[in-house]
Structures are given as C-alpha cells and as structure tokens.
C-alpha atoms as a PDB file:
ATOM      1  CA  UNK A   1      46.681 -29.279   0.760  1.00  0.00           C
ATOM      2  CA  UNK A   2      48.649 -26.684   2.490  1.00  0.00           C
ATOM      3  CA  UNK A   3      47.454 -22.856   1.916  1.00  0.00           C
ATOM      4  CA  UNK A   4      50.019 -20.240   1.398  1.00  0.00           C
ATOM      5  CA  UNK A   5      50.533 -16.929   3.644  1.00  0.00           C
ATOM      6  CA  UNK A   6      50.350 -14.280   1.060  1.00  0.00           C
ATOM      7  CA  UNK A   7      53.683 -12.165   0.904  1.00  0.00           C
ATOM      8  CA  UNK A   8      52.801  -8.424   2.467  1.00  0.00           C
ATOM      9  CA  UNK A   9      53.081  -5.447  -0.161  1.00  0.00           C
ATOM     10  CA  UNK A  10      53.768  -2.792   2.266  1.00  0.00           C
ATOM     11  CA  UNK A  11      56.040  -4.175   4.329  1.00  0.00           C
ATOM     12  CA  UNK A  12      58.019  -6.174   1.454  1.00  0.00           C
ATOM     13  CA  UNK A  13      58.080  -3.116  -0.591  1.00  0.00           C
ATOM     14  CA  UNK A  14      61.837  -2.052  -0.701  1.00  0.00           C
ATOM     15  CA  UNK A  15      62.776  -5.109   1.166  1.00  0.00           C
ATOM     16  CA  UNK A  16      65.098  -7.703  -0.108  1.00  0.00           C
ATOM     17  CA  UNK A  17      62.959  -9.751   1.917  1.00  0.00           C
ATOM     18  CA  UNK A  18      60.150 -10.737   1.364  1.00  0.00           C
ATOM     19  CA  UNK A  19      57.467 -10.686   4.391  1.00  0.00           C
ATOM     20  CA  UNK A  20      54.628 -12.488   4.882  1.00  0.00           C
ATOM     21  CA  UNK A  21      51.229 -10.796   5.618  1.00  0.00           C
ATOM     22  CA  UNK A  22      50.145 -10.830   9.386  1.00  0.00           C
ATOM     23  CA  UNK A  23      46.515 -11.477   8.203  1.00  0.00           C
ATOM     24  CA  UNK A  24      44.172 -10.626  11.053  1.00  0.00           C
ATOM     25  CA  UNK A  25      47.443  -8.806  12.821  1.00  0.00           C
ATOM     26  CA  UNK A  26      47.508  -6.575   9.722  1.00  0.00           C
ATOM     27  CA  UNK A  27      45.613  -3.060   9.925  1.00  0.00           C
ATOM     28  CA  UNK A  28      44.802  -3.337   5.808  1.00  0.00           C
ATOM     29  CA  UNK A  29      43.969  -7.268   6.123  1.00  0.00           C
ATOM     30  CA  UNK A  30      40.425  -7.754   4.899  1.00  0.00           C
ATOM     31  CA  UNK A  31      38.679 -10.340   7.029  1.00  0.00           C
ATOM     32  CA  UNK A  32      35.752 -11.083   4.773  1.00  0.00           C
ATOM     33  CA  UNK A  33      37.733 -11.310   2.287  1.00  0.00           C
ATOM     34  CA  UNK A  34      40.823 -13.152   3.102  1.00  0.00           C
ATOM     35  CA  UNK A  35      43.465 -10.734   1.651  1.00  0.00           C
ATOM     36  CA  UNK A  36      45.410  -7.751   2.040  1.00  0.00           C
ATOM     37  CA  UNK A  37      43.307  -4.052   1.414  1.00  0.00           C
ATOM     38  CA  UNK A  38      45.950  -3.252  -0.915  1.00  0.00           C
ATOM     39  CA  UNK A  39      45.569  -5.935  -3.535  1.00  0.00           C
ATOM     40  CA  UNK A  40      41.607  -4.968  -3.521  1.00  0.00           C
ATOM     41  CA  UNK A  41      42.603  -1.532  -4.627  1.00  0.00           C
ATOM     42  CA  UNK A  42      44.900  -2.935  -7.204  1.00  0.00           C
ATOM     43  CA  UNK A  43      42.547  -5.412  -8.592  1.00  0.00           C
ATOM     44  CA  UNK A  44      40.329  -2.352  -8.464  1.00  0.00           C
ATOM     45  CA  UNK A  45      42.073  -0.168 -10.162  1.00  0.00           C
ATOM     46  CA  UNK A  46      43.501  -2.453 -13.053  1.00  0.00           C
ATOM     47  CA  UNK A  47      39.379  -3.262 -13.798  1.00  0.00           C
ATOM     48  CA  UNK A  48      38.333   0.210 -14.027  1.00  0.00           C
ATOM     49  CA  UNK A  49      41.722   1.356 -16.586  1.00  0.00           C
ATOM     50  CA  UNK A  50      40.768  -1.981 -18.660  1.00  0.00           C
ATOM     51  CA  UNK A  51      36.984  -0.690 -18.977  1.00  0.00           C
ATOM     52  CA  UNK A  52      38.253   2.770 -19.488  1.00  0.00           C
ATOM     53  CA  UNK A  53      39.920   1.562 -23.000  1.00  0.00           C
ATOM     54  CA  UNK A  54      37.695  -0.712 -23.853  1.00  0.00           C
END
C-alpha cells in the first residue's frame, strides 16, 4: 500500500498546479502529526463554528 504526499495549500493556492507538500522541508509541516499546520487550523476552525451552532 502506497501512501500519498498530501497536495500543499499554500503553495498550490492560485496555482494551476497542484504541489505537493515538502513534509519535513515545509516550515508549517507538523512532525507529530504528519500534516500540514494549515489543515490543523482548518479542521480547527470548522469544529469550533459547528459547536458554535449547535
């Protein structure tokens, strides 16, 4: 089973390209856990607006 580079959100952004995240290269990649800073602060963000209306 072959594990997928995850496609970078600030670099693709704009892009017609899209470009893959340099993981441990990357300045917002998240060692511990395994993915890009910015998708934290999505995922983060989309939690606290779903508690917010419930």
């Amino acid at each position: 089973m072959r594990q997928e580079i995850p496609i970078c959100p600030l670099i693709s952004a704009g892009n017609t390209q899209e470009i893959v995240c340099a993981q441990e290269h990357c300045a917002w990649y998240m060692k511990s856990y395994k993915m890009c800073a910015v998708y934290i602060l999505a995922h983060n963000a989309l939690l606290d607006i779903k508690q917010k209306q419930g």
